[in-house]
Protein backbone atom coordinates (compact mmCIF):
# COMPACT_ATOMS: atom_id res chain seq x y z
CA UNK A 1 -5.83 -19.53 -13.65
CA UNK A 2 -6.22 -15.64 -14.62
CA UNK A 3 -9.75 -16.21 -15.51
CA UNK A 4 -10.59 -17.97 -12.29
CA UNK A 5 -8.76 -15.01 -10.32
CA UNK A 6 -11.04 -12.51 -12.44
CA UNK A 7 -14.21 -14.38 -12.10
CA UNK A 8 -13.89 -14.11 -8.08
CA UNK A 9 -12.80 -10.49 -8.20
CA UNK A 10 -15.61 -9.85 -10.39
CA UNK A 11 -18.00 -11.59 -7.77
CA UNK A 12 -16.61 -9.27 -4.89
CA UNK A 13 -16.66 -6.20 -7.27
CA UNK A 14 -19.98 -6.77 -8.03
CA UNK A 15 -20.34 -6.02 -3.94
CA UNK A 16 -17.92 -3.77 -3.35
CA UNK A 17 -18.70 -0.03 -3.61
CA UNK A 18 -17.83 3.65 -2.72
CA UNK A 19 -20.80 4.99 -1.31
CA UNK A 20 -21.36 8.78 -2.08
CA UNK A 21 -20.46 10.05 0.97
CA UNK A 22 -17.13 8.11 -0.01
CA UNK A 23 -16.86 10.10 -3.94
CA UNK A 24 -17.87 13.05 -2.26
CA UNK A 25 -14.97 13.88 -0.69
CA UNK A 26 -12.54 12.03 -3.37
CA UNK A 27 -10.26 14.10 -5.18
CA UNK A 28 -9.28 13.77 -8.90
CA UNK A 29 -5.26 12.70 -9.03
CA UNK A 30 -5.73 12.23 -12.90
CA UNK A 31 -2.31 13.60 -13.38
CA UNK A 32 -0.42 10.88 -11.69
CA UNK A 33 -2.00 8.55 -14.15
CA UNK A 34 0.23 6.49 -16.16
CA UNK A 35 -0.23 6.07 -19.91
CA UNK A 36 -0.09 2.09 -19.75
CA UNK A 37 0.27 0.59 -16.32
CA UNK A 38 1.71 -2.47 -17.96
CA UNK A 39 4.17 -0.94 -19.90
CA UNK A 40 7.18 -2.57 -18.46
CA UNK A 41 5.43 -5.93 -18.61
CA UNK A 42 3.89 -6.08 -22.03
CA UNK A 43 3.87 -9.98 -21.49
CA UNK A 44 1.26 -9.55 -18.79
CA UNK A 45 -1.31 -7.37 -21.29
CA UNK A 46 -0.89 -9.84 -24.01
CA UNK A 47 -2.02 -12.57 -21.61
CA UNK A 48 -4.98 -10.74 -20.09
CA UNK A 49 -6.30 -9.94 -23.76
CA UNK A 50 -5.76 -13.88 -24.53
CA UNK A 51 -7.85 -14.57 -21.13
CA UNK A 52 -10.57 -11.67 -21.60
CA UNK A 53 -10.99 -13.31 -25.23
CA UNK A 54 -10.96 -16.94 -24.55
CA UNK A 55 -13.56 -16.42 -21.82
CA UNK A 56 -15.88 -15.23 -24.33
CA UNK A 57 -15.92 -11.50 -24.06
CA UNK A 58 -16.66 -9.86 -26.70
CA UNK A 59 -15.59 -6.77 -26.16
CA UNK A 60 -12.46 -7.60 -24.56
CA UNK A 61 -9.82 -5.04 -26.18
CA UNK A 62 -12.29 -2.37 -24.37
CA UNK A 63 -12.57 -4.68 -21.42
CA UNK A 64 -9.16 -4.37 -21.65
CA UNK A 65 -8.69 -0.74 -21.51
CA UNK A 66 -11.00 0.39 -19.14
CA UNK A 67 -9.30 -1.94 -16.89
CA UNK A 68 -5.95 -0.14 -17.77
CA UNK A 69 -7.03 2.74 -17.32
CA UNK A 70 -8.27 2.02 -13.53
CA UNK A 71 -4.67 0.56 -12.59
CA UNK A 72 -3.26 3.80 -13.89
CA UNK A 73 -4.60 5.80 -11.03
CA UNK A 74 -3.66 5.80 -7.73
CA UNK A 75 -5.74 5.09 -4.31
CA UNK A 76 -8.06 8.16 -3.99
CA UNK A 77 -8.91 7.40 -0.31
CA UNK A 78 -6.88 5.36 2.15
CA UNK A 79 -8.08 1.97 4.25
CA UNK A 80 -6.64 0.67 7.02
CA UNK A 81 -7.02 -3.08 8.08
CA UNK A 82 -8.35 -4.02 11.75
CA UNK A 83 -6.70 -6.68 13.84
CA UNK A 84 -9.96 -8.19 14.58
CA UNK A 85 -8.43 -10.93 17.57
CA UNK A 86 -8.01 -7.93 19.63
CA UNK A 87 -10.79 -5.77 18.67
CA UNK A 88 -13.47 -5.28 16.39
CA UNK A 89 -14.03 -3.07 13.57
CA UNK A 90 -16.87 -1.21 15.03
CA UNK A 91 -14.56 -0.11 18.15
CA UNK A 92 -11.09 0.50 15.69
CA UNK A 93 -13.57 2.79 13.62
CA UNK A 94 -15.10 5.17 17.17
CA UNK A 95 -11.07 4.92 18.81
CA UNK A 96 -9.68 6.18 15.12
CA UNK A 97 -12.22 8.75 14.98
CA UNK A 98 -11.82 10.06 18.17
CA UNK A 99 -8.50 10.44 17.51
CA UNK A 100 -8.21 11.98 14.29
CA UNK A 101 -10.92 14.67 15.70
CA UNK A 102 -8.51 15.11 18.59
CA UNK A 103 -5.53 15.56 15.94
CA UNK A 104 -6.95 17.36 13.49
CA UNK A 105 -10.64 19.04 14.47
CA UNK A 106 -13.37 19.86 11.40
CA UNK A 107 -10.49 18.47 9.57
CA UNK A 108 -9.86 14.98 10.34
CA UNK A 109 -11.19 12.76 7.51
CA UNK A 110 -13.82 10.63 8.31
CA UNK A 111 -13.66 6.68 9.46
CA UNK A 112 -16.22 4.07 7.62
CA UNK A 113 -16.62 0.97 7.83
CA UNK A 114 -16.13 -0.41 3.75
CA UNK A 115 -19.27 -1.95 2.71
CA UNK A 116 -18.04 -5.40 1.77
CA UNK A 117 -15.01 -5.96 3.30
CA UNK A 118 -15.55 -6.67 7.06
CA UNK A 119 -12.18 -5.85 8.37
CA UNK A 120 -11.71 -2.53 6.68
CA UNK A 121 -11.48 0.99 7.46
CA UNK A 122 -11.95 3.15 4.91
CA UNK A 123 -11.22 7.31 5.48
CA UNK A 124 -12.24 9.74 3.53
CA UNK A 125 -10.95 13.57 3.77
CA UNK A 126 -13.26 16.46 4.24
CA UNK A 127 -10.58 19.01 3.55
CA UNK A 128 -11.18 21.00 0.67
CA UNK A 129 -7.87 21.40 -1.63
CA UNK A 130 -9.15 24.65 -3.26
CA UNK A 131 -7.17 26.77 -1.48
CA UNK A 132 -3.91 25.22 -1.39
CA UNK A 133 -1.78 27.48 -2.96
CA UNK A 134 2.46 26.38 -3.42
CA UNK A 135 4.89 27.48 -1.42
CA UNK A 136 7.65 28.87 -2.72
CA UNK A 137 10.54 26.74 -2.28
CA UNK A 138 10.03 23.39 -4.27
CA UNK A 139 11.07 20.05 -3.03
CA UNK A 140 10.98 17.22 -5.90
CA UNK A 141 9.86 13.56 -4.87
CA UNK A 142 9.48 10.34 -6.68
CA UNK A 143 6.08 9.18 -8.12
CA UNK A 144 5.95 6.50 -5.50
CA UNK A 145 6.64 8.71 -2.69
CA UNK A 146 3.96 11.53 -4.09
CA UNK A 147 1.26 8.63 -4.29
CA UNK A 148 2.40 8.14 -0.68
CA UNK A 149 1.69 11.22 0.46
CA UNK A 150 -2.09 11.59 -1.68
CA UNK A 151 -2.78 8.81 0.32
CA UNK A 152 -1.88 10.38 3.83
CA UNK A 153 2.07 10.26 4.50
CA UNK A 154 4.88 12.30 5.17
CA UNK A 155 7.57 12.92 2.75
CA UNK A 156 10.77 10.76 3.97
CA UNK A 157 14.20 11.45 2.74
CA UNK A 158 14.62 8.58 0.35
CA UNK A 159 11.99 9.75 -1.80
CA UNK A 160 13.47 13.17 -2.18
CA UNK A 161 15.10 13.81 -5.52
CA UNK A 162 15.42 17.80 -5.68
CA UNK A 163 15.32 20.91 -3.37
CA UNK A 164 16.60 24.37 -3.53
CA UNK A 165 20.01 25.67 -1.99
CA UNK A 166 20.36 26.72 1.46
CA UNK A 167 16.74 24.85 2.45
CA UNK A 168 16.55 24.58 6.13
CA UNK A 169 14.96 22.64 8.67
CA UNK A 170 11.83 24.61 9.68
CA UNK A 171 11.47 26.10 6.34
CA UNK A 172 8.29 25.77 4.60
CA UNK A 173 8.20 23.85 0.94
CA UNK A 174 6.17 22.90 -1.94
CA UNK A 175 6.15 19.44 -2.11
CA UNK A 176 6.08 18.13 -5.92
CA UNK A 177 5.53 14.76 -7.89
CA UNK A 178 7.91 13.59 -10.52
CA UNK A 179 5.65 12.17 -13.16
CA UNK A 180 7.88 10.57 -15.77
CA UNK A 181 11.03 9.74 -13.38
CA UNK A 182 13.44 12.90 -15.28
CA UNK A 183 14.37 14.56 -12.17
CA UNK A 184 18.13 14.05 -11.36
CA UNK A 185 19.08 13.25 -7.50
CA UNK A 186 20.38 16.26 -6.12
CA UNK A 187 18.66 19.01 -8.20
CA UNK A 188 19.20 22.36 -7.23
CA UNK A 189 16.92 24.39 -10.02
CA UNK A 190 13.25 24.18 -10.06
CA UNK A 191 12.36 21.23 -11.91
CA UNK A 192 10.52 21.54 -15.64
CA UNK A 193 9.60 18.68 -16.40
CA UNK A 194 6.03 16.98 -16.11
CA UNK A 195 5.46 17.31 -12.25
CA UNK A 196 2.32 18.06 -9.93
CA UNK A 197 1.93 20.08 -6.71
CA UNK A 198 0.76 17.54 -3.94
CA UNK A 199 1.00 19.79 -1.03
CA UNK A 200 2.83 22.04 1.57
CA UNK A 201 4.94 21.02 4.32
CA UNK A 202 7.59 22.05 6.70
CA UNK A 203 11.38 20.86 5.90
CA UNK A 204 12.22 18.89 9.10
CA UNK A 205 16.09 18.22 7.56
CA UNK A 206 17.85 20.45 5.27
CA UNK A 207 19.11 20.42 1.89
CA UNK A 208 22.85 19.45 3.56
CA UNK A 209 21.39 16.56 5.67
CA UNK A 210 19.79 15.19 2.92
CA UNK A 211 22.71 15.43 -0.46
CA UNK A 212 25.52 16.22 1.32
CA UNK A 213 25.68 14.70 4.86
CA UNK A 214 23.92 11.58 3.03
CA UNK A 215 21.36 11.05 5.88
CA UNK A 216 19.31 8.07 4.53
CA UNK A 217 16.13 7.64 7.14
CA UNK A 218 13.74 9.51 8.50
CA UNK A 219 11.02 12.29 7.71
CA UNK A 220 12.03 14.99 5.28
CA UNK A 221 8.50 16.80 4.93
CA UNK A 222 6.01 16.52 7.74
CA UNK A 223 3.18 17.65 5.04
CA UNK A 224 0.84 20.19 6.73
CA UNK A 225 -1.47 20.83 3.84
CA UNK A 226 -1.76 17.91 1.54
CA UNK A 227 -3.77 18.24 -1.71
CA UNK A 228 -5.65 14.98 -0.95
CA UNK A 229 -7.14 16.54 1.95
CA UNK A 230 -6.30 13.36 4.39
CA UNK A 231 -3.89 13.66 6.97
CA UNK A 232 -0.95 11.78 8.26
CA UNK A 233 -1.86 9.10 9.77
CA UNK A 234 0.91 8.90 12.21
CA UNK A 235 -0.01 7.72 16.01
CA UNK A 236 -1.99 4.59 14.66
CA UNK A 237 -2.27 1.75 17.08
CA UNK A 238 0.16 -0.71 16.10
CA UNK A 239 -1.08 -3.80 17.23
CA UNK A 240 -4.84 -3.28 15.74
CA UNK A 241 -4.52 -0.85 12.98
CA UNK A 242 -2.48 -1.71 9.74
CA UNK A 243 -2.52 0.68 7.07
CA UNK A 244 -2.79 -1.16 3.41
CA UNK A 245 -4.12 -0.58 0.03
CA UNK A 246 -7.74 -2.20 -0.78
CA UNK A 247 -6.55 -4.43 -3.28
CA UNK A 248 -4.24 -6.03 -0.89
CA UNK A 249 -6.46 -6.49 1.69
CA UNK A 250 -8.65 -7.70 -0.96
CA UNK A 251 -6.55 -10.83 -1.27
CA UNK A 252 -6.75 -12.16 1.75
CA UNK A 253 -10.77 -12.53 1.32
CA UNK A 254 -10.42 -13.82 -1.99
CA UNK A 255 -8.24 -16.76 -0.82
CA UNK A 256 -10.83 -17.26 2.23
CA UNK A 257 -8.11 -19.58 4.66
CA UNK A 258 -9.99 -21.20 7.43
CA UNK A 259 -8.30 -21.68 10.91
CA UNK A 260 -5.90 -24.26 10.96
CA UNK A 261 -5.19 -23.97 6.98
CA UNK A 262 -1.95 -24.58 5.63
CA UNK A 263 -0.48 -21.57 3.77
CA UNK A 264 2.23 -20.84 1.75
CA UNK A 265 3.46 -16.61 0.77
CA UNK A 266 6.09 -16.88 -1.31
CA UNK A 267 6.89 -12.83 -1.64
CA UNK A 268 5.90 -11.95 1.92
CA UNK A 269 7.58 -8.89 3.06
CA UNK A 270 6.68 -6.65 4.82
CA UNK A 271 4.17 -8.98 6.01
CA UNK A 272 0.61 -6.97 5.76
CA UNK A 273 -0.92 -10.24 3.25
CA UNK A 274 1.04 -12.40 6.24
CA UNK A 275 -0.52 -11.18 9.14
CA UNK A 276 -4.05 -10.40 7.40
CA UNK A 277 -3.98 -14.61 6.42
CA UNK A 278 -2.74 -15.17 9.77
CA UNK A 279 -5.76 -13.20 11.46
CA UNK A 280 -8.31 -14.54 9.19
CA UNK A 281 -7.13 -18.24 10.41
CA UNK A 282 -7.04 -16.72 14.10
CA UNK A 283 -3.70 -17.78 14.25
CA UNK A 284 -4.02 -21.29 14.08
CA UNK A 285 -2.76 -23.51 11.48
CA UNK A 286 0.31 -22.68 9.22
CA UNK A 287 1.91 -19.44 7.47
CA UNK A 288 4.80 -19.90 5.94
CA UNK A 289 6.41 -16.75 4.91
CA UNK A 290 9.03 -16.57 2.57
CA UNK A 291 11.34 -13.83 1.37
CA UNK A 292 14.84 -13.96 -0.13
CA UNK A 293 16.11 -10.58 1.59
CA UNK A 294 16.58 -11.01 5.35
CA UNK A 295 16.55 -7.81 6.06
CA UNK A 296 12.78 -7.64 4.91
CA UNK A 297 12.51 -11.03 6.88
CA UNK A 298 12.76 -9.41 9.74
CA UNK A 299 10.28 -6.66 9.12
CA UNK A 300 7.57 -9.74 8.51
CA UNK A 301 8.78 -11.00 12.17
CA UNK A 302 8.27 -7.64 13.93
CA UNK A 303 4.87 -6.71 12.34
CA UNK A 304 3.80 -10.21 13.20
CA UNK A 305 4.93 -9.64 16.78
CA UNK A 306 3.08 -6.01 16.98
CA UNK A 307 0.15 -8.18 15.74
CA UNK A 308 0.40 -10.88 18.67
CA UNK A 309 0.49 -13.94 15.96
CA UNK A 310 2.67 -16.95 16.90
CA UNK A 311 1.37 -19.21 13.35
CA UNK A 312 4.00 -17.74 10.96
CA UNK A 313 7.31 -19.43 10.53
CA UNK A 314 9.82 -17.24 8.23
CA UNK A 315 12.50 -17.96 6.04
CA UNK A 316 15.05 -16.01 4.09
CA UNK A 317 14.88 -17.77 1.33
CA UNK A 318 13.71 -17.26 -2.62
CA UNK A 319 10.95 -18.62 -3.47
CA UNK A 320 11.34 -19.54 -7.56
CA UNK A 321 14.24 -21.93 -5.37
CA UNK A 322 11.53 -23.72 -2.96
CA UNK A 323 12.69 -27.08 -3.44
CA UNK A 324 16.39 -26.11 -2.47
CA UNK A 325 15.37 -24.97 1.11
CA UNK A 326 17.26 -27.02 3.47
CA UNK A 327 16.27 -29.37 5.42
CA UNK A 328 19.00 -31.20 7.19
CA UNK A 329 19.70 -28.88 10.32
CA UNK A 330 16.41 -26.96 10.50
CA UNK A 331 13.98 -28.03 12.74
CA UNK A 332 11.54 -25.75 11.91
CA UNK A 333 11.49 -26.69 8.19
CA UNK A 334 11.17 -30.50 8.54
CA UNK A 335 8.18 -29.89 10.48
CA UNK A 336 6.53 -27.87 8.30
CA UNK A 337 7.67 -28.49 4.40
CA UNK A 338 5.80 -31.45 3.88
CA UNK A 339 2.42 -29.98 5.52
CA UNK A 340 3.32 -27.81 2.35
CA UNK A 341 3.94 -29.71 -0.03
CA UNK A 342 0.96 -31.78 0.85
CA UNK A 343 -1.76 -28.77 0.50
CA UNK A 344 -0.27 -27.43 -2.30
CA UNK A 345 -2.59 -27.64 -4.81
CA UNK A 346 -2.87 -26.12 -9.11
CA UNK A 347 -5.83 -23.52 -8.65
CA UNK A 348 -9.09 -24.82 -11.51
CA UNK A 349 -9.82 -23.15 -14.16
């Protein structure tokens, strides 16, 4: 099944590119790289080097690497998917623009349409990061949260692990990327350990709100000069814009469902893959979305709602238990389970 998988990615990377306006205004972010992206799953190498070798490739172990090394690094531009029932990309790419020139002047990054991908924004900064120096006071944030904010967030308060005493709201900060995970929650001194500046921003909750008063939500940096050189993309249009990483928006294309498909996403929250399946069916046929947290549930509901789709049915429910979803009592699941069950079919190899 891996191979298949690979062979169609390899089809659409052999049409996918970043044009040179695109590398242009990259930046390097070589030092969030990880040393082996599958560290934690060393099951999941071992496979891929079975697959890369059984398929015939001969050089698989470099095959291998080269594709580890890729995974290690983070997005180096963002995309943002287009809700193409209610608009088209052509229009979401001039109504972005305009906005981000409104927002943000000779600044604002710049909107493309990706190459291959026909529902895809792709935005590219034009800031220059050379003269970003830190600020003094130094805020600490996870790795996840400082890939966040390369790509174009805000820093918000779970993400936070350090920051000095007596930091106020309104106080400018050096915003900072734990590399390795070392920095203790609640940090006071400046932090040693493998890190990288990502940007300046101004504190919008202090160090109180955030360690003592255990506030939980909300924005604790609104960064004003991020390294990547592409702004926040706050303001987006709910209902036509999503913002999501290529390789997720990938998938939807590389499954290819047809209006009035069945389909089945087993790990669906918070519902981008959903609603991009959905869309690509033009809401006809059947999603069903399934996630064991209800909480997360509902997040799939509301960003189908913002989205206008009416084909998803969602369940709290885990998916490794499929056959144990009830039936007896639930409407909504005896009319769609065996519509499942009947579609469902092993992918070739």
């Amino acid at each position: 099944m891996i191979v298949s998988l690979v062979w169609r990615l390899q089809q659409f990377r052999n049409r996918i590119c970043v044009p040179s306006l695109f590398r242009s205004a990259l930046h390097t972010m070589g030092d969030l790289r990880l040393n082996n992206p599958f560290a934690k799953c060393p099951d999941v190498e071992s496979v891929l080097l079975e697959e890369f070798q059984s398929a015939g490739v001969t050089d698989a172990e470099e095959r291998l690497s080269r594709l580890k090394s890729w995974l290690s690094l983070p997005p180096q531009y963002t995309t943002v998917r287009v809700n193409t029932r209610l608009t088209t990309t052509e229009e979401a790419k001039d109504s972005l623009q305009r906005h981000l020139d409104e927002s943000y002047s000779a600044l604002a990054p710049q909107v493309l349409c990706h190459p291959s991908i026909p529902d895809l924004l792709v935005l590219a900064g034009r800031q220059s990061s050379s003269h970003v120096k830190p600020s003094l006071r130094e805020v600490v944030v996870r790795r996840d949260c400082a890939e966040a904010v390369l790509r174009g967030a805000h820093v918000y308060i779970p993400g936070v692990m350090a920051a000095p005493k007596g930091l106020q709201a309104g106080q400018e900060v050096a915003v900072y990327g734990d590399l390795d995970g070392q920095c203790l929650r609640g940090r006071t001194r400046p932090y040693r350990g493998r890190r990288v500046f990502i940007g300046n921003g101004t504190a919008l909750v202090s160090r109180a709100d955030i360690f003592v008063n255990q506030v939980s939500e909300g924005c604790a940096v609104r960064m004003t000069e991020p390294l990547s050189g592409c702004p926040p993309l706050g303001g987006l249009e709910p209902s036509q814009l999503f913002l999501q990483n290529l390789p997720s928006a990938l998938c939807g294309h590389i499954l290819g469902p047809k209006p009035g498909d069945t389909v089945l996403d087993m790990c669906a929250a918070p519902g981008g893959k959903t609603t991009h399946l959905a869309t690509l069916m033009n809401d006809t046929g059947l999603v069903v979305a399934l996630d064991r947290s209800a909480n997360r549930v509902s997040k799939i509901r509301s960003n189908c709602e913002r989205w206008q789709i009416s084909c998803v049915h969602t369940f709290a429910h885990d998916a490794n238990e499929f056959d144990s979803l009830p039936r007896e009592g639930c409407e909504a699941s005896q009319a769609w389970r065996p519509a499942v069950v009947q579609h469902m079919q092993p992918v070739n190899c």
